[in-house]
N, C-alpha and C. Protein backbone atom coordinates (compact mmCIF):
# COMPACT_ATOMS: atom_id res chain seq x y z
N UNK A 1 10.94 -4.75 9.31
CA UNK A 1 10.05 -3.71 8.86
C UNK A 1 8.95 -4.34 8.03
N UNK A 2 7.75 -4.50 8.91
CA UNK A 2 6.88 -5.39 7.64
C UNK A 2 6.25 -3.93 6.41
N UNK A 3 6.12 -5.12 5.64
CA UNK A 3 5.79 -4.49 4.30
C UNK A 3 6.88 -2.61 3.97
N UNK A 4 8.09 -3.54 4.29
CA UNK A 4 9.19 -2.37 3.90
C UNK A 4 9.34 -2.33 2.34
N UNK A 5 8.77 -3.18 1.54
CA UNK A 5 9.20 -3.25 0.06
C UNK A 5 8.30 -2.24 -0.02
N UNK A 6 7.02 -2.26 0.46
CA UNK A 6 6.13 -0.92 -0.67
C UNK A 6 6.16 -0.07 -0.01
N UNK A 7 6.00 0.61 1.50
CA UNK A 7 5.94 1.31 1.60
C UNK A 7 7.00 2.74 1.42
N UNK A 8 8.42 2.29 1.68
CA UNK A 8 9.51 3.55 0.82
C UNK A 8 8.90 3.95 -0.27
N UNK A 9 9.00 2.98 -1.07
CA UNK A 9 8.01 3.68 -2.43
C UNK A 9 6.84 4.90 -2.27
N UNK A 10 6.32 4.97 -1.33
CA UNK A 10 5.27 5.82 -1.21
C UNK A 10 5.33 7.02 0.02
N UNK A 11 6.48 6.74 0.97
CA UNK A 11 6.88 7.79 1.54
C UNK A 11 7.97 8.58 1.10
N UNK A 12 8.17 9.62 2.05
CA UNK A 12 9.28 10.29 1.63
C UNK A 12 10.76 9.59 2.74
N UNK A 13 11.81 10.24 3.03
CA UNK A 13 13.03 9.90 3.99
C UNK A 13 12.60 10.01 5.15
N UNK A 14 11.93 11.37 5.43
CA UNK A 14 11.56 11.33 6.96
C UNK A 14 10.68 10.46 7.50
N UNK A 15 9.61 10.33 6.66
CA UNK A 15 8.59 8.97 7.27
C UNK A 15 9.40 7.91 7.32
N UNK A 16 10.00 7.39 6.31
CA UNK A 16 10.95 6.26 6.52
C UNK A 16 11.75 5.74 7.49
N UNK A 17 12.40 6.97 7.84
CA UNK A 17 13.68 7.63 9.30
C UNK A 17 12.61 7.10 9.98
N UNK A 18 11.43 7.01 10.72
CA UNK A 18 10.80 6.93 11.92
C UNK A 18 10.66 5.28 11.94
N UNK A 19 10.25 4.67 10.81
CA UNK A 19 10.56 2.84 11.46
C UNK A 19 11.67 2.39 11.03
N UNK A 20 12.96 3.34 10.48
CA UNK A 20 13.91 2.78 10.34
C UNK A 20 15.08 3.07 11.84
N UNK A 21 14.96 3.78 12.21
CA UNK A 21 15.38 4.50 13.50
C UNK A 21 15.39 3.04 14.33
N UNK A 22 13.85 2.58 14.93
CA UNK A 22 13.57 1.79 16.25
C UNK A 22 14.14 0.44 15.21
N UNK A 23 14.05 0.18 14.08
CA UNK A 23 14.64 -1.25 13.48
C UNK A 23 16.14 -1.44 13.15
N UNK A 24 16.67 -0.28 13.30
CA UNK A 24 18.20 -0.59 12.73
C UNK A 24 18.51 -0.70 14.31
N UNK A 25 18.29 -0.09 15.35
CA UNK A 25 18.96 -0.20 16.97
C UNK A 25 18.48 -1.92 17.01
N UNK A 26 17.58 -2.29 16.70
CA UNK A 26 16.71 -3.55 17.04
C UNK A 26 17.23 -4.59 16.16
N UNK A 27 17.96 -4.42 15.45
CA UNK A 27 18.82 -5.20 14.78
C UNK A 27 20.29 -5.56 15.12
N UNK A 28 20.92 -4.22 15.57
CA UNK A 28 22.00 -4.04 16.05
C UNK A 28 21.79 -5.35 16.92
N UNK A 29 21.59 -5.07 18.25
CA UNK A 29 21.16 -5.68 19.16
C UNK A 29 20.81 -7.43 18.86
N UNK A 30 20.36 -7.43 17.96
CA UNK A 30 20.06 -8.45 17.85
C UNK A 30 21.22 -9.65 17.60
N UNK A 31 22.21 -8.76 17.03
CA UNK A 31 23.37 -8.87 16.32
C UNK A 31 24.38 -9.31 17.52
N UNK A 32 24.14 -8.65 18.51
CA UNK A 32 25.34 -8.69 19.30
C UNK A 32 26.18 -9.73 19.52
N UNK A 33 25.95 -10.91 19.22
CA UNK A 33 26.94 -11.96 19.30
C UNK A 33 28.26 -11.62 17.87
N UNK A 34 27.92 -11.37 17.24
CA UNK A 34 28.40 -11.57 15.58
C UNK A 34 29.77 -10.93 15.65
N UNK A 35 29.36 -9.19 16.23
CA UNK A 35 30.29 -8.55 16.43
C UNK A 35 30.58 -7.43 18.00
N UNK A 36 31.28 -8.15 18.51
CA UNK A 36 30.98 -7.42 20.27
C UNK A 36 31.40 -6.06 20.06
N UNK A 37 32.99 -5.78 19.46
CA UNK A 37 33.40 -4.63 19.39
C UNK A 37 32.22 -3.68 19.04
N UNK A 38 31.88 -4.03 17.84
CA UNK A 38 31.04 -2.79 16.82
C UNK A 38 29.60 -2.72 17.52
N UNK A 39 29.17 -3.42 17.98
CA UNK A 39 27.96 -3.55 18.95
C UNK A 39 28.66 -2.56 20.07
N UNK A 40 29.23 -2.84 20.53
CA UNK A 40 29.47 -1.46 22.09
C UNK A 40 29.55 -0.50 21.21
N UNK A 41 30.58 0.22 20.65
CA UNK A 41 30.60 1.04 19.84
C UNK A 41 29.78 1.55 19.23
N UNK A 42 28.51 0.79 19.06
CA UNK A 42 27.00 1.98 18.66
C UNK A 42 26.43 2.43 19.50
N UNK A 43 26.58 1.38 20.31
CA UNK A 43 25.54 1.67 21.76
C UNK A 43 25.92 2.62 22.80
N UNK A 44 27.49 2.93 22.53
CA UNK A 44 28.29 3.74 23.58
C UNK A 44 27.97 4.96 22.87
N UNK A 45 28.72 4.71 21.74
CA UNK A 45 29.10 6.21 21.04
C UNK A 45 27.97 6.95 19.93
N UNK A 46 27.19 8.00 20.68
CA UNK A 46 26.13 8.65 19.75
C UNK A 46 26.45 8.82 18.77
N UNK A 47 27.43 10.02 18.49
CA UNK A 47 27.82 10.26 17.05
C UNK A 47 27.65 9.30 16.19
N UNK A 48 28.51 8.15 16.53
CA UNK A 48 28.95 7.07 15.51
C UNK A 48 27.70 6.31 15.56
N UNK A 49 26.79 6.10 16.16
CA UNK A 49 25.44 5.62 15.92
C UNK A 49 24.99 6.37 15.05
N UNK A 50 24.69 7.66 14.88
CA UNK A 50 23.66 8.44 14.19
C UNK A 50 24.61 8.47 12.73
N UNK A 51 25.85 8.12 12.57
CA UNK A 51 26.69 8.14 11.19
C UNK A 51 26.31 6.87 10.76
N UNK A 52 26.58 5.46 11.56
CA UNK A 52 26.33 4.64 10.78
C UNK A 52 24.68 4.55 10.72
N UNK A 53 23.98 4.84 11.23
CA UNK A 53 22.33 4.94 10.95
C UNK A 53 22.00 5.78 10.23
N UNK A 54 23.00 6.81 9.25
CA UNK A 54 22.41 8.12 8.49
C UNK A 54 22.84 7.12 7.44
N UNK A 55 24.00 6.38 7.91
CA UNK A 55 24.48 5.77 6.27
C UNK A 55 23.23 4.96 5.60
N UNK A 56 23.45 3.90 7.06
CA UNK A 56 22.30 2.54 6.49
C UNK A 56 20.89 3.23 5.91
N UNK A 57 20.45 4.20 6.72
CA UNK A 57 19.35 4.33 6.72
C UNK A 57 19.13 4.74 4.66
N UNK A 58 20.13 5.41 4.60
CA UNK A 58 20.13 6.10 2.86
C UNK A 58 20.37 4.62 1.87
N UNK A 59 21.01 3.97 2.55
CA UNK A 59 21.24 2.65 1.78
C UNK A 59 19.93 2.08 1.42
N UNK A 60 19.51 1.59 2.43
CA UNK A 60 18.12 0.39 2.50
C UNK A 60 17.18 1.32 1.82
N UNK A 61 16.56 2.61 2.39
CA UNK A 61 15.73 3.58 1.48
C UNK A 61 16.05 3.82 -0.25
N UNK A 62 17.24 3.70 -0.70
CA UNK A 62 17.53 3.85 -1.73
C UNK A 62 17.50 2.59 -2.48
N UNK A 63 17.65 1.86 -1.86
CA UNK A 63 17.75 -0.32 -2.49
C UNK A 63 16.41 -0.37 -2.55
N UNK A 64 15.77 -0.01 -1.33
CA UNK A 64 13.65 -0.47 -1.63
C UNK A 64 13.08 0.35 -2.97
N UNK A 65 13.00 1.75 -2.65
CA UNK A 65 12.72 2.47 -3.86
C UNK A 65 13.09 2.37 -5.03
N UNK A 66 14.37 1.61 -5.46
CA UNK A 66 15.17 1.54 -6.57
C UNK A 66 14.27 0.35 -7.10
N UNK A 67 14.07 -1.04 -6.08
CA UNK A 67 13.43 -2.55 -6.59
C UNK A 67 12.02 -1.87 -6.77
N UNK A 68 11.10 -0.53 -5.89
CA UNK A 68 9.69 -0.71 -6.10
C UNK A 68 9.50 0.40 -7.53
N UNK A 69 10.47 0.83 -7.75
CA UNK A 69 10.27 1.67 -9.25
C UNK A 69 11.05 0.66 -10.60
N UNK A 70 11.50 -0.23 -10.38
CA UNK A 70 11.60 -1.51 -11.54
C UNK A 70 11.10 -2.52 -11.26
N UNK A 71 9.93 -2.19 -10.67
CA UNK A 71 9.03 -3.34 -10.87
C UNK A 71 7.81 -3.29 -11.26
């Protein structure tokens, strides 16, 4: 996500959700050697994609905003 440090800071979740969406699948993926199981398992199973992508997605949004408001 370039320039992911400032911009959370200045959006809200839903703008965020839109380049975090195409970068967390694009990561996954990227990943696929690391872990085969959990890699099929996103890619198969919607639900469990959109759970662990509601999680991450609140994580990373909440870690950027947290470093761009103490700094």
């Amino acid at each position: 996500m370039s320039n992911g440090r400032t911009k959370p800071a200045n959006n809200t979740i839903d703008n965020f959700r839109l380049v975090f969406d195409r970068n967390f699948l694009q990561t996954i993926v990227a990943r696929v050697d690391a872990n085969d199981e959990i890699y099929k398992k996103i890619l198969d199973d919607e639900d469990f994609r959109a759970t662990v992508g509601e999680f991450y997605l609140q994580k990373v949004y909440e870690r950027i905003r947290g470093e761009a408001s103490s700094a």
